[in-house]
Protein backbone atom coordinates (compact mmCIF):
# COMPACT_ATOMS: atom_id res chain seq x y z
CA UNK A 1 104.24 -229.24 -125.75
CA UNK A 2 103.43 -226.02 -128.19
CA UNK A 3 103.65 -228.14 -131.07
CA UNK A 4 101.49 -230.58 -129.50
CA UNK A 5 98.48 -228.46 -128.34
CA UNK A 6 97.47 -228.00 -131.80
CA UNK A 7 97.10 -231.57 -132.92
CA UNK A 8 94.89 -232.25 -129.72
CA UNK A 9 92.55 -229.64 -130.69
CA UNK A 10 92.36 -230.83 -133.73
CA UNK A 11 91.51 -234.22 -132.70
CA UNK A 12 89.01 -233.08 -129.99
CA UNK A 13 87.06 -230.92 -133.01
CA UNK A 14 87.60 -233.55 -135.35
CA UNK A 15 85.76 -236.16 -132.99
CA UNK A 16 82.96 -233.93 -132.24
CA UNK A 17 82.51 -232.85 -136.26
CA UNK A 18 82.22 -236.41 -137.44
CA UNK A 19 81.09 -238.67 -134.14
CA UNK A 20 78.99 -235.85 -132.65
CA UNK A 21 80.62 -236.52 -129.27
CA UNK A 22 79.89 -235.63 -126.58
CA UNK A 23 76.63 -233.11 -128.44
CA UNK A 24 74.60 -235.54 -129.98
CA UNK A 25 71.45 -233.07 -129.86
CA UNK A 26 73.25 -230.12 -131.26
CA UNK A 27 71.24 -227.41 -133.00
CA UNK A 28 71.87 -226.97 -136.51
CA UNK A 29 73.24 -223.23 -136.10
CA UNK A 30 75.84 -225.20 -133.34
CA UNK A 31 76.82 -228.09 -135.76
CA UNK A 32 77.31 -225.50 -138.57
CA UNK A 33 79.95 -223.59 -136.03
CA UNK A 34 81.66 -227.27 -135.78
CA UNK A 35 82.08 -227.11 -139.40
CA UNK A 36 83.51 -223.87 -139.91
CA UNK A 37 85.78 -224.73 -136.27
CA UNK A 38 87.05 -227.97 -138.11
CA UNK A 39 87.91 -226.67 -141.14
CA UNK A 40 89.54 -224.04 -139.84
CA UNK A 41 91.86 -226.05 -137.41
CA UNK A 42 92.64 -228.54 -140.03
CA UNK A 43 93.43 -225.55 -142.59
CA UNK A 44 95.70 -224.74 -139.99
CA UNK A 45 97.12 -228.01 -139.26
CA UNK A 46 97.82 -228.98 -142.93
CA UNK A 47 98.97 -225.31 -144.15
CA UNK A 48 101.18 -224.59 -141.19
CA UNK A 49 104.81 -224.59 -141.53
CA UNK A 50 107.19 -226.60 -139.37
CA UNK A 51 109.78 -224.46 -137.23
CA UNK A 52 113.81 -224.94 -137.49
CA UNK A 53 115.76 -227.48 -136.30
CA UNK A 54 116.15 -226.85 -131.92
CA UNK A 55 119.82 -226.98 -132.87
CA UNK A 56 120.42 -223.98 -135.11
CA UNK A 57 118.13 -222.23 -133.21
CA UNK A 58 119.78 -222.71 -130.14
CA UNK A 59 123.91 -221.94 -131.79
CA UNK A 60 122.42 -218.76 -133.25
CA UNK A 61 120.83 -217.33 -129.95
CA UNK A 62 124.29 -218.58 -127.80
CA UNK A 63 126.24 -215.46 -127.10
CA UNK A 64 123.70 -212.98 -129.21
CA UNK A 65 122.98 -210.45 -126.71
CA UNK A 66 122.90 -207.19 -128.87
CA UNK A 67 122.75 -206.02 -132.70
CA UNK A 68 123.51 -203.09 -134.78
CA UNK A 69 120.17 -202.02 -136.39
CA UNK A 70 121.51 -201.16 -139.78
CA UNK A 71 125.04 -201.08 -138.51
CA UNK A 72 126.20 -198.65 -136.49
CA UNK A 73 123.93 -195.49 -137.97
CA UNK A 74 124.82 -192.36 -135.76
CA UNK A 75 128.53 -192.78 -136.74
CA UNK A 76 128.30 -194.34 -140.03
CA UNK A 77 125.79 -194.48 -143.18
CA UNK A 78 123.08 -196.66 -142.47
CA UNK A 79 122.88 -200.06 -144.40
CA UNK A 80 126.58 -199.84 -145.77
CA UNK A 81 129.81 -201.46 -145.50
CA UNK A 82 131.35 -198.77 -143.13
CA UNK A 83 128.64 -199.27 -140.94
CA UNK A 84 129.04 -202.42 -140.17
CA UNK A 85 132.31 -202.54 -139.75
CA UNK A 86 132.11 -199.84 -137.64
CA UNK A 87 129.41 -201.83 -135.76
CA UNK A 88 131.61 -204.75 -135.18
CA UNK A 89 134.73 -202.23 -133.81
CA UNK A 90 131.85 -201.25 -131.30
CA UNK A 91 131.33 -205.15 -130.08
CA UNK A 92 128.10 -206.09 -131.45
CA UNK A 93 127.20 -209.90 -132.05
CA UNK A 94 124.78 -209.43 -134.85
CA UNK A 95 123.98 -206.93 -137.54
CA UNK A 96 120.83 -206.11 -138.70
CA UNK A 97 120.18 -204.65 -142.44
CA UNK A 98 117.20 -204.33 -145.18
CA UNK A 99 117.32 -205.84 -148.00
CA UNK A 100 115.79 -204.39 -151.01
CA UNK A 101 115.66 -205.27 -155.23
CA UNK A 102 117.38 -203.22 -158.43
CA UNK A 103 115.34 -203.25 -161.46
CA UNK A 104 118.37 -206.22 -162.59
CA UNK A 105 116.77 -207.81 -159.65
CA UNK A 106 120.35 -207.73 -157.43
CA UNK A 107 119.70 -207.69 -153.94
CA UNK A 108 121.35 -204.79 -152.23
CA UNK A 109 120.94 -202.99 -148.68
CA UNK A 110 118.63 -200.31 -148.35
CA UNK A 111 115.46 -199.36 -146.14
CA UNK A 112 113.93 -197.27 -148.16
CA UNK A 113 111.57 -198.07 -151.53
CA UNK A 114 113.66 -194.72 -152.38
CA UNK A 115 117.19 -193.36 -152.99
CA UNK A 116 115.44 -189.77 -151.35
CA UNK A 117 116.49 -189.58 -148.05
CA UNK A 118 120.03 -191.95 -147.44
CA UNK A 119 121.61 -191.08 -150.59
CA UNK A 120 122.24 -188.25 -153.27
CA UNK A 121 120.05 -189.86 -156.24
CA UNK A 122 116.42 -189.64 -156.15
CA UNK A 123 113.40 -192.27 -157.11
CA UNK A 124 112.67 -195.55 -156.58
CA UNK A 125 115.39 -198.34 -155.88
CA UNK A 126 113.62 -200.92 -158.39
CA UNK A 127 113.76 -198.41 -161.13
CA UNK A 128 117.34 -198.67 -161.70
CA UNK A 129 119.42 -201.24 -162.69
CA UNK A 130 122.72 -202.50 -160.64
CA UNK A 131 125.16 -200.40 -162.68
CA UNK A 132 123.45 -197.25 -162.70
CA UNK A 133 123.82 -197.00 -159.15
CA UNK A 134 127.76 -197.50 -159.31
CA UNK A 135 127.34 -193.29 -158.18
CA UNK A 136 125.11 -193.64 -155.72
CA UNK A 137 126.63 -192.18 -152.23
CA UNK A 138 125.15 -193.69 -149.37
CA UNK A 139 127.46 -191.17 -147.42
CA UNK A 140 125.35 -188.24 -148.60
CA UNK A 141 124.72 -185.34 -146.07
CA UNK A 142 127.30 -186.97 -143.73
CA UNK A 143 130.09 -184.71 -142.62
CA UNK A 144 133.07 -185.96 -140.20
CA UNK A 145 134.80 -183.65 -137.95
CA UNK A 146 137.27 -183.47 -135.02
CA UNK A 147 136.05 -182.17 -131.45
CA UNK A 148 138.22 -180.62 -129.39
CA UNK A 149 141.16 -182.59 -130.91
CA UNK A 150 140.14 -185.73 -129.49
CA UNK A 151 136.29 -187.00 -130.78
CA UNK A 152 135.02 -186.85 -133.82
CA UNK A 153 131.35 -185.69 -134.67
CA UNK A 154 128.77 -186.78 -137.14
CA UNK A 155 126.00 -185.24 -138.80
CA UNK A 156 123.14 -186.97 -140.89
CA UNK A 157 120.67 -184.94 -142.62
CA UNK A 158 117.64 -187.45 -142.55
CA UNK A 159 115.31 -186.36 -145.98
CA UNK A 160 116.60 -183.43 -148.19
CA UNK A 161 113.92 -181.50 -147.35
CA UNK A 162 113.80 -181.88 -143.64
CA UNK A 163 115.81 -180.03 -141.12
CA UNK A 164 116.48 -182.95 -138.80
CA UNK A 165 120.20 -183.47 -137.39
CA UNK A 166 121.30 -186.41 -135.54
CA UNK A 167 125.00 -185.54 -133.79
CA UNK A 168 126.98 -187.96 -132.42
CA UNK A 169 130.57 -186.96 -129.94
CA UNK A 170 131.39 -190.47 -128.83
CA UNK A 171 130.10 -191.14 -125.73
CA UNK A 172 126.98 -188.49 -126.07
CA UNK A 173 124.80 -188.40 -129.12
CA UNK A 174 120.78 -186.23 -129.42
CA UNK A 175 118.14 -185.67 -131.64
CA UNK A 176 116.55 -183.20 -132.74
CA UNK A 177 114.33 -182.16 -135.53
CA UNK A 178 113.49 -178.13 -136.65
CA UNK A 179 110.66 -179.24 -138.69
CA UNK A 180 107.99 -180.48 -136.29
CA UNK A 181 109.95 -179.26 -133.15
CA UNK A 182 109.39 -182.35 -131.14
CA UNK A 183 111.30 -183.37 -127.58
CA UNK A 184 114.53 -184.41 -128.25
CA UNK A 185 116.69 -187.50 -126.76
CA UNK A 186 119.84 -187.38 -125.40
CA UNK A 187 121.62 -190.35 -124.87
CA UNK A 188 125.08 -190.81 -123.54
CA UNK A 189 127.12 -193.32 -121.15
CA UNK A 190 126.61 -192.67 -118.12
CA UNK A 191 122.53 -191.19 -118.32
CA UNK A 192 119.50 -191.02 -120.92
CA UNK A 193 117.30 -187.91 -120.28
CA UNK A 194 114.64 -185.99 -122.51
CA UNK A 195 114.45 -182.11 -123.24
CA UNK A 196 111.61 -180.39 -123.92
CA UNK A 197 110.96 -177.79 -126.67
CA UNK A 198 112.03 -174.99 -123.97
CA UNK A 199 115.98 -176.06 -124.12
CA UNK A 200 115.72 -176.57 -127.98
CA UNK A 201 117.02 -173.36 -128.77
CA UNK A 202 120.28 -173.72 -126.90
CA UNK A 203 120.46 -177.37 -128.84
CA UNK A 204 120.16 -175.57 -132.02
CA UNK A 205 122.57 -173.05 -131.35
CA UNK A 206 124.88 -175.52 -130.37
CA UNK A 207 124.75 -177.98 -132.99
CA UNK A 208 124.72 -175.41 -135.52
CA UNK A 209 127.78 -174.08 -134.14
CA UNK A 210 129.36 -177.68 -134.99
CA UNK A 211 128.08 -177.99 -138.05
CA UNK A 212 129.68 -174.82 -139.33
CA UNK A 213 132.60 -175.76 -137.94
CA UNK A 214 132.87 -179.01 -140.14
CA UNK A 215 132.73 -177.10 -143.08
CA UNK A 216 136.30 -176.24 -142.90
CA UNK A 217 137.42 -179.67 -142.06
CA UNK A 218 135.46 -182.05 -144.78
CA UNK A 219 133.54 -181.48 -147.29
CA UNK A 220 130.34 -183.37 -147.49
CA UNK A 221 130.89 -184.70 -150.86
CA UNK A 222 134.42 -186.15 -149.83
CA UNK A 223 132.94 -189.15 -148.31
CA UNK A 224 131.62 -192.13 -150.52
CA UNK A 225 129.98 -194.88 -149.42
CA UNK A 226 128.84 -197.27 -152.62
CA UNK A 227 125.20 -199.48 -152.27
CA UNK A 228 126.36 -202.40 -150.49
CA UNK A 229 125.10 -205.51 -151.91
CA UNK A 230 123.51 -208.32 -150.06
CA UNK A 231 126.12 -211.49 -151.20
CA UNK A 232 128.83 -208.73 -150.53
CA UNK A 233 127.78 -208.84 -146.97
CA UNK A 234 127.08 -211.89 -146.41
CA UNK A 235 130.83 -212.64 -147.04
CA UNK A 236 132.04 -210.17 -145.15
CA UNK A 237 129.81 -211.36 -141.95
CA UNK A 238 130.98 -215.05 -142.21
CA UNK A 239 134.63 -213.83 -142.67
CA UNK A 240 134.23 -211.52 -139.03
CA UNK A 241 132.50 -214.13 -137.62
CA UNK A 242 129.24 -211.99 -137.14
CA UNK A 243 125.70 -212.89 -136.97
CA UNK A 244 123.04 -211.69 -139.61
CA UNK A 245 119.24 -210.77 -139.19
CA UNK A 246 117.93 -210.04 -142.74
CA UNK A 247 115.12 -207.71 -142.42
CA UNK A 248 112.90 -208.21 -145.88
CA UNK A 249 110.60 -205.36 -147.01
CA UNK A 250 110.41 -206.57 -150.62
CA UNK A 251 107.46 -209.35 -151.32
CA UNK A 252 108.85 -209.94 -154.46
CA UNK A 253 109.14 -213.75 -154.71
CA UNK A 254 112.25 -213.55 -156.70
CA UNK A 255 114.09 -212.26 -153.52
CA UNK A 256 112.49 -215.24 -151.37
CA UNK A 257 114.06 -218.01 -153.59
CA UNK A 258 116.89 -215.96 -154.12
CA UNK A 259 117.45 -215.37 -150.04
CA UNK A 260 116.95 -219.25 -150.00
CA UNK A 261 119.42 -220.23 -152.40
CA UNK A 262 122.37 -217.71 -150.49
CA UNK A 263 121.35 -219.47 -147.24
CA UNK A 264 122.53 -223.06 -148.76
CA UNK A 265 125.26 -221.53 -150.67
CA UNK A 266 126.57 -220.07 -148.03
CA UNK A 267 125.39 -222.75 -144.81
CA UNK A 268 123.53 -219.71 -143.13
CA UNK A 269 121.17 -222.21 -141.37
CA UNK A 270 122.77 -221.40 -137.47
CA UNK A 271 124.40 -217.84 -138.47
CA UNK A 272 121.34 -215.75 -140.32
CA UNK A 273 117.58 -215.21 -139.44
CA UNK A 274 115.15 -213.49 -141.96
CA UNK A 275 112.24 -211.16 -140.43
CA UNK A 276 109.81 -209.54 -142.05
CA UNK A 277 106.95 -207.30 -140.83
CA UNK A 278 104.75 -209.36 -143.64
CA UNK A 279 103.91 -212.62 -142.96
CA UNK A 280 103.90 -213.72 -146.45
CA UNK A 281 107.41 -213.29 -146.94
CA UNK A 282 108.20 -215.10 -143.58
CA UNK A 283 105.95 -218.04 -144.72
CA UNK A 284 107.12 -218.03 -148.50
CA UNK A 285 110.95 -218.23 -146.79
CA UNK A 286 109.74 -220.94 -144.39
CA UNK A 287 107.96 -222.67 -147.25
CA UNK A 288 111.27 -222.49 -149.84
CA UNK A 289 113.11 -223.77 -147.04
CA UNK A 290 112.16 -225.03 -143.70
CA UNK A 291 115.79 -225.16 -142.48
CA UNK A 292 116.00 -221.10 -142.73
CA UNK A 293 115.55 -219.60 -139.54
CA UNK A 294 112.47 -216.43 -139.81
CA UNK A 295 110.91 -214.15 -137.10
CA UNK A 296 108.11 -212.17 -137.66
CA UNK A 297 108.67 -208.47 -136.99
CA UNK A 298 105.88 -206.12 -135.37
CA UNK A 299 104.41 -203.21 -133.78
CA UNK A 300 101.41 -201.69 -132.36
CA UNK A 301 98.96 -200.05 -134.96
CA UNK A 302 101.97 -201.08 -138.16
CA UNK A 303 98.86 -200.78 -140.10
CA UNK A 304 97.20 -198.04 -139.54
CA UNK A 305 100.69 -195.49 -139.14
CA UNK A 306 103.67 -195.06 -141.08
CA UNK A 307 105.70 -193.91 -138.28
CA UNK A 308 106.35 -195.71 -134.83
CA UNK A 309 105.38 -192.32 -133.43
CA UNK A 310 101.65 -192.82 -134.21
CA UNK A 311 101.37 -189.15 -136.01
CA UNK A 312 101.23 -190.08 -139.90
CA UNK A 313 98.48 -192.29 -141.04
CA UNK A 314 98.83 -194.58 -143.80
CA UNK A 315 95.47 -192.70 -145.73
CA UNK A 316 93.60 -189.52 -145.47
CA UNK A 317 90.25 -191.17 -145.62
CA UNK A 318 89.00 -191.23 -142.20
CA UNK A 319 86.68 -194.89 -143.42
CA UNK A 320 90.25 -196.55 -144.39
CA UNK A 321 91.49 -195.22 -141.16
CA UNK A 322 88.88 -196.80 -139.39
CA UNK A 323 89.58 -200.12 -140.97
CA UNK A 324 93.14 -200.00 -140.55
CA UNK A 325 92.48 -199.75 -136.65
CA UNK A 326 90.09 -202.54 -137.06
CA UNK A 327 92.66 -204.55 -139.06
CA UNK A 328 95.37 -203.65 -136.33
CA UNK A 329 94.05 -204.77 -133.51
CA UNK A 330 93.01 -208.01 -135.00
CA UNK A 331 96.61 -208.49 -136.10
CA UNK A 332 97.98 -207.87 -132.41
CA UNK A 333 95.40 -210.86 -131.51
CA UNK A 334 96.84 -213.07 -134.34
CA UNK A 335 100.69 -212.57 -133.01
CA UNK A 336 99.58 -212.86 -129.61
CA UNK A 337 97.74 -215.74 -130.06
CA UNK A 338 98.25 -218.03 -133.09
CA UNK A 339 100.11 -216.36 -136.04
CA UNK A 340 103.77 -217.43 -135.06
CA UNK A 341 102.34 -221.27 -135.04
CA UNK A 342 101.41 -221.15 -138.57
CA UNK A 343 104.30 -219.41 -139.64
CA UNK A 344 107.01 -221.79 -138.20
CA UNK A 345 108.69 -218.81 -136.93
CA UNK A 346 111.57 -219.25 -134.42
CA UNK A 347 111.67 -215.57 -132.90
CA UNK A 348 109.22 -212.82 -132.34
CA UNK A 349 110.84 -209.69 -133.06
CA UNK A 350 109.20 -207.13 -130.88
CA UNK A 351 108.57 -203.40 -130.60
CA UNK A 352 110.50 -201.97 -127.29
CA UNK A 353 107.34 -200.79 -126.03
CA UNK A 354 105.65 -204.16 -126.09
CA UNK A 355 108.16 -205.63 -124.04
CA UNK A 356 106.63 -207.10 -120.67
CA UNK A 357 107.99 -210.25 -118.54
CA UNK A 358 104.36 -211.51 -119.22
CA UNK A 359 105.04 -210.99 -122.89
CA UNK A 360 107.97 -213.26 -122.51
CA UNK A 361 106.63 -215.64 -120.19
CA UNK A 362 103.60 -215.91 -122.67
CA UNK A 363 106.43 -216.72 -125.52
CA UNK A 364 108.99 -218.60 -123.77
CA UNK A 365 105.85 -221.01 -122.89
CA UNK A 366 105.14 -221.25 -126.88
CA UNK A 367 108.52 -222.00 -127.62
CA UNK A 368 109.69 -218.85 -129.34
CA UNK A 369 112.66 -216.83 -128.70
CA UNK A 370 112.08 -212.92 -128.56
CA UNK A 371 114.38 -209.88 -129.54
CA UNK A 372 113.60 -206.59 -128.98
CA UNK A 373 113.99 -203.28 -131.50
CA UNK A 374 114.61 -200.48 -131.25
CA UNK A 375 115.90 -200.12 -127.73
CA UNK A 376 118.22 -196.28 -127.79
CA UNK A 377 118.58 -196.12 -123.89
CA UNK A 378 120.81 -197.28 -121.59
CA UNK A 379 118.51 -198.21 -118.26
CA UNK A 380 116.38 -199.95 -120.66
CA UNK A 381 119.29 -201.70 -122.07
CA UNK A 382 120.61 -202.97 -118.34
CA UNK A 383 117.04 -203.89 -118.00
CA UNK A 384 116.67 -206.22 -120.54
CA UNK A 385 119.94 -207.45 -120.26
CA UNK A 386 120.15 -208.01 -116.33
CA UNK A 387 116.19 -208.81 -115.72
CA UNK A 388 114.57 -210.04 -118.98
CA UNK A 389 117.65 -211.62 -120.39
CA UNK A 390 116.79 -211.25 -123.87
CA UNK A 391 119.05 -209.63 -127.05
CA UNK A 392 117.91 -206.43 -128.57
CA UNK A 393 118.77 -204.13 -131.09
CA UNK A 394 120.20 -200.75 -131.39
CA UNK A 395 121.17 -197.75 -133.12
CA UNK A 396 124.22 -197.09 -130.36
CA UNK A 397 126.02 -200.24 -130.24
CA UNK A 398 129.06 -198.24 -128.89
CA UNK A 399 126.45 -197.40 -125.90
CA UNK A 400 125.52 -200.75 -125.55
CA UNK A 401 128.67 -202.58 -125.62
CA UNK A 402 129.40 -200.25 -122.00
CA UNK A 403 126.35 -201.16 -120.69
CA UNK A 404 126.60 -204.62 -120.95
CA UNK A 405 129.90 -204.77 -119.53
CA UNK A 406 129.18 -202.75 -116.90
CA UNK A 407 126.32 -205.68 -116.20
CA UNK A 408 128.77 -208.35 -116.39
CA UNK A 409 130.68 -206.79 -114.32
CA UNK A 410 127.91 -206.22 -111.81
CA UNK A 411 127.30 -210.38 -111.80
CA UNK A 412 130.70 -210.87 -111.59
């Protein structure tokens, strides 16, 4: 039915643009809108691209309830090989990672446009070649202790120049960051709560108190974690049996035909699916190969802010500001409405916060499958798990894994 709705509008403008049924007397300004509606509809009709095959789609989704965005990144380095292994000890059923070019154009794994903030070079990623990165330590500002003889802790110092710690004992892992001293999340097994700015100073004093401790134990430089590269991965996923959701940042259209050609190499068709906030990359993928799976990734106001936060614009200038709000909210219209269609996407990969059975009901109807990101806590795990039944990512797949048993367990 969604694939047929478009071809029956088509016909319906179609007869009235060249029989002038059932307007015969239309004004000229009305017969000019008929043009512009026809053309538009058959643009869309002839430029579209056609979705997966039903099958793949449907072996991927069996049994995919949760993912590891990035791995498993509170207990390992984001994006790496240790990561994701860690993420598959915690039970995950997918792993999500960016992919990103060298200046050698070799796909590797990284979110950044930067080595800055995950690893202890600096500039941009495309600036230098394969082998100049054979030093590059994604395990930079990680340090690995013991608690109390039994747990281990782990601290990441997100950006060099920021004092943000994320600490991680287990079954109990918080936020919190010194520079903009915002509320902080705690999230463990058994509860999720906030804390305001009031109990931040006994937070601090706390996790500085671990942090000292660690530097008797390891030294921070001990650790290394080499770039991971993409067809290193890949191999490693098919061998362990886990699912893949390549998350593309790069528009470069060396990486599309390149991401196409693993895909066949490889016989990804019913084990990967490649998102991408930008549609061009999802339709360039689509277009290179119609067999690939794609979603198209989103969030409210992606234009206008850098941050899912909504506190650091894009620009300074408060006219491209402006625009970018314009341009947002038009873009929410086109995924709500008629963007997926064109793209011959398969999933909708959603924001957390735009998560509504509506929502789904409004996608289910259009034939698309959703998955949710980021979701960090573990009511609104159970929730989407028990009542929404649909797979999501997250940071704390060791979290995750005991809250979905716990709802098996419940239907059991």
């Amino acid at each position: 039915m969604p694939e047929l709705l478009p071809t029956l509008l088509y016909c319906f403008v179609f007869g009235v643009y060249y029989f002038q049924w059932p307007f015969s007397s239309l004004s000229l300004v009305w017969k000019t809108l008929l043009h512009i509606l026809t053309l538009l509809v058959g643009s869309f009709m002839f430029f579209r691209n056609l979705r997966a095959n039903p099958k793949n789609v449907s072996t991927f989704f069996e049994g995919f309830c949760f993912g590891g965005h990035r791995g498993s990144p509170l207990n390992a380095p984001e994006n790496t090989r240790a990561s994701f292994e860690q993420a598959k000890k915690e039970g995950v059923d997918l792993i999500e990672f960016d992919v990103g070019f060298t200046k050698d154009f070799v796909p590797v794994l990284m979110h950044d446009d930067d080595l800055d903030r995950t690893t202890n070079m600096n500039g941009p990623l495309n600036k230098y070649n394969f082998v100049e990165l054979e030093k590059c330590n994604c395990a930079y500002g990680l340090s690995q202790v013991s608690f109390c003889g039994k747990n281990y802790v782990d601290t990441f110092m997100y950006g060099k120049f920021k004092c943000s710690f994320q600490i991680s004992l287990n079954f109990l892992c918080f936020t919190f960051d010194l520079s903009v001293h915002k509320c902080v999340c705690i999230t463990c097994c058994k509860n999720c709560f906030w804390i305001t700015q009031k109990s931040l100073s006994k937070l601090v004093i706390i996790s500085f108190l671990i942090f000292f401790s660690s530097l008797g134990s390891q030294d921070v430089t001990s650790n290394f974690e080499p770039i991971c590269t993409l067809e290193n991965l890949i191999e490693w996923s098919i061998k362990n049996n886990v699912k893949m959701l390549f998350d593309v940042k790069d528009t470069e259209i060396k990486l599309v035909k390149l991401i196409a050609l693993l895909f066949e190499r490889y016989n990804l068709y019913n084990k990967a699916i490649v998102c991408s906030f930008f549609p061009t990359v999802v339709y360039r993928i689509k277009k290179e190969n119609p067999n690939i799976l794609t979603g198209i990734t989103w969030r409210r106001w992606f234009i206008t802010y850098e941050d899912i936060e909504f506190t650091v614009p894009r620009s300074s200038s408060k006219l491209i500001f402006f625009i970018s709000m314009i341009l947002d909210v038009i873009w929410i219209w086109c995924v709500k409405l008629w963007i997926p269609e064109f793209l011959g996407v398969d999933m909708v990969l959603t924001e957390r916060r735009e998560i509504s059975p509506f929502y789904l009901k409004n996608m289910a109807a259009r034939g698309f499958k959703v998955c949710a990101w980021t979701v960090n806590e573990r009511n609104e795990m159970a929730w989407m798990s028990r009542e929404l039944k649909i797979p999501f990512l997250t940071d704390v797949p060791y979290i995750a894994s005991h809250v979905l048993k716990n709802v098996n367990a419940e239907k059991n």
